[in-house]
C-alpha atoms as a PDB file:
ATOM      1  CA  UNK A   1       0.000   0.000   0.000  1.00  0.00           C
ATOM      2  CA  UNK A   2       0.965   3.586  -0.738  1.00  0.00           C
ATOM      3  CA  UNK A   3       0.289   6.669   1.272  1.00  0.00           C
ATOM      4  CA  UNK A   4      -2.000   7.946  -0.810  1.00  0.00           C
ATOM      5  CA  UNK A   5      -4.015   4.947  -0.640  1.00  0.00           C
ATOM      6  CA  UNK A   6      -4.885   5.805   3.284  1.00  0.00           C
ATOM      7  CA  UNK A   7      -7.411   8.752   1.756  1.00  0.00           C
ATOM      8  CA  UNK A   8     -10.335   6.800   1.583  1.00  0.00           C
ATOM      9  CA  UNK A   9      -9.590   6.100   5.053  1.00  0.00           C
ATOM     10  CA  UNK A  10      -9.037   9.180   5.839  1.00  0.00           C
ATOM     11  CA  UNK A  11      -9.864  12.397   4.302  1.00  0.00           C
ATOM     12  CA  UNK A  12     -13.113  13.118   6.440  1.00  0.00           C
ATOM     13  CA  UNK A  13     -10.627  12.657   9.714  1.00  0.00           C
ATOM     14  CA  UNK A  14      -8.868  15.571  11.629  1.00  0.00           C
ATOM     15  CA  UNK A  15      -5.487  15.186  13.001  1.00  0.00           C
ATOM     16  CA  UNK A  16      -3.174  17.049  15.775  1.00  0.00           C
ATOM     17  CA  UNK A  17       0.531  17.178  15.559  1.00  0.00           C
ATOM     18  CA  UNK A  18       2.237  17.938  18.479  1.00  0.00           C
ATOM     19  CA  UNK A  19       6.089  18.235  17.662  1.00  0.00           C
ATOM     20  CA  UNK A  20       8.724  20.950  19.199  1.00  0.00           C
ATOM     21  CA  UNK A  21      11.437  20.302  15.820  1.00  0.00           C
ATOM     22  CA  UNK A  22      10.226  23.030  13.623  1.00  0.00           C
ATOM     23  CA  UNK A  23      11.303  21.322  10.878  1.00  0.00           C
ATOM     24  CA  UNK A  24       9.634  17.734  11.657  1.00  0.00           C
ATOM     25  CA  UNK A  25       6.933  19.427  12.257  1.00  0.00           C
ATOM     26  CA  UNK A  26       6.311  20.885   9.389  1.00  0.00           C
ATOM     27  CA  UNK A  27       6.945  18.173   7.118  1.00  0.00           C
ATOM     28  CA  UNK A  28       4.786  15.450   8.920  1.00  0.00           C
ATOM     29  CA  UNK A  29       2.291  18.538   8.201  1.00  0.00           C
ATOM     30  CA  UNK A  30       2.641  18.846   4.545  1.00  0.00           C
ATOM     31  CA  UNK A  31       2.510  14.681   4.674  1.00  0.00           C
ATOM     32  CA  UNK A  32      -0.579  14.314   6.125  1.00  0.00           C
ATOM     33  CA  UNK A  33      -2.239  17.211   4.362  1.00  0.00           C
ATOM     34  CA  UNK A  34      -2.342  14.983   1.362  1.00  0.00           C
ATOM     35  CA  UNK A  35      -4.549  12.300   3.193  1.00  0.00           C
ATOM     36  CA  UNK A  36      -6.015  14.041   6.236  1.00  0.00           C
ATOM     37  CA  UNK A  37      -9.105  16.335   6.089  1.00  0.00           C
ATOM     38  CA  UNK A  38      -7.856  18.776   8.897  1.00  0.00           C
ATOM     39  CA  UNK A  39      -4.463  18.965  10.361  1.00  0.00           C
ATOM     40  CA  UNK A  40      -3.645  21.195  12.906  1.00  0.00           C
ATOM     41  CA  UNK A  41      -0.256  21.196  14.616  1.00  0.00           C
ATOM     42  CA  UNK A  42       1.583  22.088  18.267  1.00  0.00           C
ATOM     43  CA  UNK A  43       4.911  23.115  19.015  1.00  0.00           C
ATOM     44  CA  UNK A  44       4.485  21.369  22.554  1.00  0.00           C
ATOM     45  CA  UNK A  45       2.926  19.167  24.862  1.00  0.00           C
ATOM     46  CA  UNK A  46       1.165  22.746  26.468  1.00  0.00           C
ATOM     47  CA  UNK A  47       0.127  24.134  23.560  1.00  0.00           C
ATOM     48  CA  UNK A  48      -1.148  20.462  22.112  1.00  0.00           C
ATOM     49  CA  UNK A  49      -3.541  20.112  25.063  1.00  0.00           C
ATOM     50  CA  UNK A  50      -4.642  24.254  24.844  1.00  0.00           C
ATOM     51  CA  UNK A  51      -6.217  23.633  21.246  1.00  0.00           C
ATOM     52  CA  UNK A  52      -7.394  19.732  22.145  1.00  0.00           C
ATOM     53  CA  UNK A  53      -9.303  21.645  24.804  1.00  0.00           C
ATOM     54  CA  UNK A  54     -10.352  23.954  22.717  1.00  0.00           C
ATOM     55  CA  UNK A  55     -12.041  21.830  20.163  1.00  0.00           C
ATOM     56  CA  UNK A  56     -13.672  19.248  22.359  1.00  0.00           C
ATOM     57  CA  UNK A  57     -13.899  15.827  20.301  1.00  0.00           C
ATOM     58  CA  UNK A  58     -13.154  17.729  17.296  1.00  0.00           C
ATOM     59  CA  UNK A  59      -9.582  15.299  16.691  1.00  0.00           C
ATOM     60  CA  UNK A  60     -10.239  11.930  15.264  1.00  0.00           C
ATOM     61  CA  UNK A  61      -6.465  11.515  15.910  1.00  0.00           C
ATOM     62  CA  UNK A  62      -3.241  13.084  17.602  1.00  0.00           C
ATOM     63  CA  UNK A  63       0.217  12.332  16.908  1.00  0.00           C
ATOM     64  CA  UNK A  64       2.800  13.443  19.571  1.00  0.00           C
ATOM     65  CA  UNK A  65       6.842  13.372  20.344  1.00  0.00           C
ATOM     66  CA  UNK A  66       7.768  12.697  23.600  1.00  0.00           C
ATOM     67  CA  UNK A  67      10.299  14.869  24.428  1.00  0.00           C
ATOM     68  CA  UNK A  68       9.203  18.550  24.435  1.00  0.00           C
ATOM     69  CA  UNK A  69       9.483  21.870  26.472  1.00  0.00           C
ATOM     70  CA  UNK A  70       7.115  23.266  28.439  1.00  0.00           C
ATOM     71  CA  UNK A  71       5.421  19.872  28.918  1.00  0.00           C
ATOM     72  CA  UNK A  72       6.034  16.702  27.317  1.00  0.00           C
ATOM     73  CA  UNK A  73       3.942  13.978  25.325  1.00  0.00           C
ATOM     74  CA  UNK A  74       3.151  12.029  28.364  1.00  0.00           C
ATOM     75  CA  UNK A  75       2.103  14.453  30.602  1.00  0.00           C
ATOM     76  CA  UNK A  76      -0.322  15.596  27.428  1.00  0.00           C
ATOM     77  CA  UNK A  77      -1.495  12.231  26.928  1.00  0.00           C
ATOM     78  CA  UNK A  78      -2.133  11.986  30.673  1.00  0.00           C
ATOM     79  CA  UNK A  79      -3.724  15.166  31.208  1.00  0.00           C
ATOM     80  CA  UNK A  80      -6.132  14.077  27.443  1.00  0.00           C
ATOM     81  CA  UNK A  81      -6.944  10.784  29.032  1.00  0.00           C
ATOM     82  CA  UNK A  82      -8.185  12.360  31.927  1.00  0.00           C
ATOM     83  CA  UNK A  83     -11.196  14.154  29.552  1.00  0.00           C
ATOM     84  CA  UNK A  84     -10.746  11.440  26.519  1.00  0.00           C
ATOM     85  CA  UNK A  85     -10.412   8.040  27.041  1.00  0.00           C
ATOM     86  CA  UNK A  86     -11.116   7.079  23.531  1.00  0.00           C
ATOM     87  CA  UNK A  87      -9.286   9.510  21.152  1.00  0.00           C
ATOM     88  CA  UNK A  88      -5.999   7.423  19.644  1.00  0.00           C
ATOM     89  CA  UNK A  89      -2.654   8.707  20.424  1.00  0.00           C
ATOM     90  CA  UNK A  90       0.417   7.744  18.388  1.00  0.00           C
ATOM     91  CA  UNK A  91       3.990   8.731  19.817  1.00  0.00           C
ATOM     92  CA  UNK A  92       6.834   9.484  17.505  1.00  0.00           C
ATOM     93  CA  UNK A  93       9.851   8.138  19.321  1.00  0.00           C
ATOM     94  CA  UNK A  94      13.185   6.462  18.535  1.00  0.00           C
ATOM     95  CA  UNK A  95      13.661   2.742  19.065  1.00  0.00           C
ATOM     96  CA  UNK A  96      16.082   2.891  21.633  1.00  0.00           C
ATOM     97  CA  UNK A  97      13.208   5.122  24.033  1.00  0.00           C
ATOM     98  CA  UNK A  98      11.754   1.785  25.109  1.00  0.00           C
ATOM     99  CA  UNK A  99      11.348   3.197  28.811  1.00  0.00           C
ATOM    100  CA  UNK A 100       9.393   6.014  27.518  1.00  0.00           C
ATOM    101  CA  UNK A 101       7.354   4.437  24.981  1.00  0.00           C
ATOM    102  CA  UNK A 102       6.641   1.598  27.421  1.00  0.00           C
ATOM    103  CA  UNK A 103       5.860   4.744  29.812  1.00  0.00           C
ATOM    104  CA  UNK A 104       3.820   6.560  27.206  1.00  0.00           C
ATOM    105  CA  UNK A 105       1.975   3.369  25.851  1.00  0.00           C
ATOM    106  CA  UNK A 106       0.593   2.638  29.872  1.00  0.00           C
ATOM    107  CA  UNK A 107      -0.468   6.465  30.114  1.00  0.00           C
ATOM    108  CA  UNK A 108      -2.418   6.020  27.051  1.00  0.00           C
ATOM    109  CA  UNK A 109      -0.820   6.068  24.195  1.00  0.00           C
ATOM    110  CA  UNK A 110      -1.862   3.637  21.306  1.00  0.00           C
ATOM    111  CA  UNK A 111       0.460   3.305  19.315  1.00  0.00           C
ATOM    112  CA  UNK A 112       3.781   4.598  18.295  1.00  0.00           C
ATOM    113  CA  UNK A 113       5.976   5.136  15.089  1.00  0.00           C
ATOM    114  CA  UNK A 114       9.586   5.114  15.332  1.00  0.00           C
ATOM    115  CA  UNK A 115      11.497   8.535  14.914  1.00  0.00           C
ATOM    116  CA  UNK A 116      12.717   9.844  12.265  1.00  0.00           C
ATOM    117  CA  UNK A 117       9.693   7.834  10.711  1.00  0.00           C
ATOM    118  CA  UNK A 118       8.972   7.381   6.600  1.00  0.00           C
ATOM    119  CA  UNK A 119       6.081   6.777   4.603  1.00  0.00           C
ATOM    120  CA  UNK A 120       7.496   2.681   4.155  1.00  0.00           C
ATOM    121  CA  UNK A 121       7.218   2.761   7.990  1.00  0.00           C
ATOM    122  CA  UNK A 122       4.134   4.473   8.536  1.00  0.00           C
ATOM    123  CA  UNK A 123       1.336   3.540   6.009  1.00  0.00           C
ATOM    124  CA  UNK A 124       0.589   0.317   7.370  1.00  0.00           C
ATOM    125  CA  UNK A 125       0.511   1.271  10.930  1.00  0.00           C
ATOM    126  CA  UNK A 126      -1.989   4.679   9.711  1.00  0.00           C
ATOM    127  CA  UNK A 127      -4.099   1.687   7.564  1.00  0.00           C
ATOM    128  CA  UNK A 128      -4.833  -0.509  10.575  1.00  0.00           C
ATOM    129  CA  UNK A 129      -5.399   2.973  12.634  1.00  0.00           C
ATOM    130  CA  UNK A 130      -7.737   4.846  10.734  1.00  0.00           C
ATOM    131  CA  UNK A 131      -9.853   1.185   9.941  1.00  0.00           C
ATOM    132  CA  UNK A 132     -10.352   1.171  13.571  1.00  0.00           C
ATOM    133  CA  UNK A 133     -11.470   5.194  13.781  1.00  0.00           C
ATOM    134  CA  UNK A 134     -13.300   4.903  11.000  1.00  0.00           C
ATOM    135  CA  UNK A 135     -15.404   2.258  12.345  1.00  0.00           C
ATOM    136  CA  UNK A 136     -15.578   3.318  15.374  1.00  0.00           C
ATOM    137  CA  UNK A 137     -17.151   6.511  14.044  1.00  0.00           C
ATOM    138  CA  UNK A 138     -19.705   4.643  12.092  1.00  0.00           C
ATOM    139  CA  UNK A 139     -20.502   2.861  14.993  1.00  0.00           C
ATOM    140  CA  UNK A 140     -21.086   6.064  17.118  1.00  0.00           C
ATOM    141  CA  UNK A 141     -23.060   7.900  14.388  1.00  0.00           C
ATOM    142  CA  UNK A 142     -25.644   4.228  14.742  1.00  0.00           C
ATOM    143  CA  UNK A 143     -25.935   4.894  17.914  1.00  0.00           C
ATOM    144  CA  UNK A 144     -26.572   8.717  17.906  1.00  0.00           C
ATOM    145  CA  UNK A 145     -29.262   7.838  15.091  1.00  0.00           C
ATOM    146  CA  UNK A 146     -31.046   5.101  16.819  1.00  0.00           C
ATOM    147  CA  UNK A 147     -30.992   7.243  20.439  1.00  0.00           C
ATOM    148  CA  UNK A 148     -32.262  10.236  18.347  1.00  0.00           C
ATOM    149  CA  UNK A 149     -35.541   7.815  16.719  1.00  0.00           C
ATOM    150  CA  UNK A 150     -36.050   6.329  20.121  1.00  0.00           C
ATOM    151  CA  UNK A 151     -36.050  10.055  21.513  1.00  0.00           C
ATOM    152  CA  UNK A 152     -39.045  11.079  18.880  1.00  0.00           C
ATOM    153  CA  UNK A 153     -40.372   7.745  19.470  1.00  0.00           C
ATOM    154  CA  UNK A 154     -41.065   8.067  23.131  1.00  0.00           C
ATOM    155  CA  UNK A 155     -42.130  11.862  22.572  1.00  0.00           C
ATOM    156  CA  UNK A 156     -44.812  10.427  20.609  1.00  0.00           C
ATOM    157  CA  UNK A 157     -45.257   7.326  22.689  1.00  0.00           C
ATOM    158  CA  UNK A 158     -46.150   9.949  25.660  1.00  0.00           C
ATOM    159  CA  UNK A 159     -48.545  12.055  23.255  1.00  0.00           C
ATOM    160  CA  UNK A 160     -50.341   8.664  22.547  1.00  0.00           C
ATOM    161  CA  UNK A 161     -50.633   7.746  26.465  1.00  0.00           C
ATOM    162  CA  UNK A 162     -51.886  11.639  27.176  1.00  0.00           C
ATOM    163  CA  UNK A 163     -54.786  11.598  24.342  1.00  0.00           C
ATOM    164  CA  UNK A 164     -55.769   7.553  25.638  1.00  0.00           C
ATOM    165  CA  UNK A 165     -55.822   9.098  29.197  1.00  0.00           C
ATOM    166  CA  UNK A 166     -57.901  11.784  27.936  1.00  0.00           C
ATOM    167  CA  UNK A 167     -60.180   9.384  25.709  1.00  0.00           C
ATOM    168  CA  UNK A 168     -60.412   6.726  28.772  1.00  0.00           C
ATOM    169  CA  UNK A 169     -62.274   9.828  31.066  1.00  0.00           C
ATOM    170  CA  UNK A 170     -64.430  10.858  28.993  1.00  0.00           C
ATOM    171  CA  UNK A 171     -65.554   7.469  27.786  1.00  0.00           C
ATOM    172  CA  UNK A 172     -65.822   6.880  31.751  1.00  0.00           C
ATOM    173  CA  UNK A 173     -67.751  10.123  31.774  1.00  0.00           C
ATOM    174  CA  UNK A 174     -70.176   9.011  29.183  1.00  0.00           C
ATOM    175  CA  UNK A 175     -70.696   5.364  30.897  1.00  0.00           C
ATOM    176  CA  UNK A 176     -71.752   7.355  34.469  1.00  0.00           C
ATOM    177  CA  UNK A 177     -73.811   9.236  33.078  1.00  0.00           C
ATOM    178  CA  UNK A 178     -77.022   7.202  32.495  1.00  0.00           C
ATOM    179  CA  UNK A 179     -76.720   6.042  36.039  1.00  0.00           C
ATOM    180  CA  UNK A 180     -76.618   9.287  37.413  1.00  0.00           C
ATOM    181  CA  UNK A 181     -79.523  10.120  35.721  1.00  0.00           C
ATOM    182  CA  UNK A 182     -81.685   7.405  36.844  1.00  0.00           C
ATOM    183  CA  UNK A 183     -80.073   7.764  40.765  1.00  0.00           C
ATOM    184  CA  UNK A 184     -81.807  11.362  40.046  1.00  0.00           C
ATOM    185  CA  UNK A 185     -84.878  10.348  38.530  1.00  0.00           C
ATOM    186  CA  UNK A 186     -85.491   7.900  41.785  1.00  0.00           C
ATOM    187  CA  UNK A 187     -84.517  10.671  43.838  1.00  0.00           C
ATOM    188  CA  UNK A 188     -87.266  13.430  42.011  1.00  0.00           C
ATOM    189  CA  UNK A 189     -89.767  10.365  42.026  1.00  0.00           C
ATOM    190  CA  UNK A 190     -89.134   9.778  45.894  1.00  0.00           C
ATOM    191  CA  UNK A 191     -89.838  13.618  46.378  1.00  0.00           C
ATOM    192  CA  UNK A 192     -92.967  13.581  44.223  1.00  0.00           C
ATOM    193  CA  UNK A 193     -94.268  10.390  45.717  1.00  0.00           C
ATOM    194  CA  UNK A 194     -97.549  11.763  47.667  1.00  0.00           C
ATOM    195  CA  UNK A 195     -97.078  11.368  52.176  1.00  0.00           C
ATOM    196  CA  UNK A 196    -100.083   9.006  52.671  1.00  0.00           C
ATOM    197  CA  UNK A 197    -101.633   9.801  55.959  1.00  0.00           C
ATOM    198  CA  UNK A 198    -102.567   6.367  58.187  1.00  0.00           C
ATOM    199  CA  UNK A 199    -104.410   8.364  60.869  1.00  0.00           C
END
């Protein structure tokens, strides 16, 4: 597979880099332009978890070095997991960082691709990644349909029990009437009964 063949994958996904090298940076950028719908990027851990907070469950996916300034890419992913358990995180780390990628992997991280990573290296790692958003996000979008018809459906299941309630009392009404009547009619025909006189 080619990287180019990840766009069906994902072009309606949004990604966050988070990389202090200004020159990484901005070529993982330019890479994932090509695929990616949205990709914004951060030049640290601090400013990484400023505009994930900003755009609550706006990022299908973040990407993140470890070692940074100002806060790192565990102490992000830490401080993410506590609002997002869900959101996949991929760490960009060298080989020999086992401590920290064994670190970053038990704070949260999913996955990670090895730094300085290529396109060889990284398209079938993205493939199996964006398979798993991408159904995942199908799967949420079910369930937000079928709560949303089982919202409307209740609403209307209510409207149905309020007009039966309403129906049910005044067919009750209807069915005591006649009674009522005749309890009156008695009662008139006990008044207008004549007092007979035994003396």
């Amino acid at each position: 597979m080619i990287f180019t063949e990840l766009a069906p994958y994902t072009k309606n996904l949004k990604l966050l880099i988070v990389e202090d090298e200004d020159l990484v940076r901005a070529a993982t950028v330019q890479l994932f332009k090509r695929v990616f719908a949205v990709v914004d990027e951060a030049a640290d851990g601090s400013e990484g978890l400023e505009k994930f907070k900003s755009k609550p469950k706006f990022y299908d996916l973040i990407i993140t070095d470890i070692h940074m300034p100002n806060m790192d890419g565990i102490q992000m992913i830490e401080a993410i997991r506590r609002d997002d358990a869900l959101i996949p995180i991929v760490i960009l780390s060298a080989y020999t960082d086992f401590g920290n990628i064994l670190n970053a992997i038990n704070t949260g991280a999913d996955s990670f691709l090895p730094k300085p990573f290529t396109i060889k290296t990284s398209v079938d790692s993205f493939y199996r990644l964006t398979i798993r958003i991408t159904d995942a996000k199908i799967l949420q979008e079910h369930i937000e349909q079928i709560e949303e018809e089982n919202y409307f459906l209740n609403q209307e299941l209510t409207i149905l029990r309020s007009k039966n309630s309403i129906m049910y009392s005044a067919y009750q009404a209807t069915q005591s009437q006649p009674l009522q009547t005749a309890v009156n009619k008695v009662q008139i025909s006990q008044i207008a009964e004549p007092v007979v006189d035994n003396n």
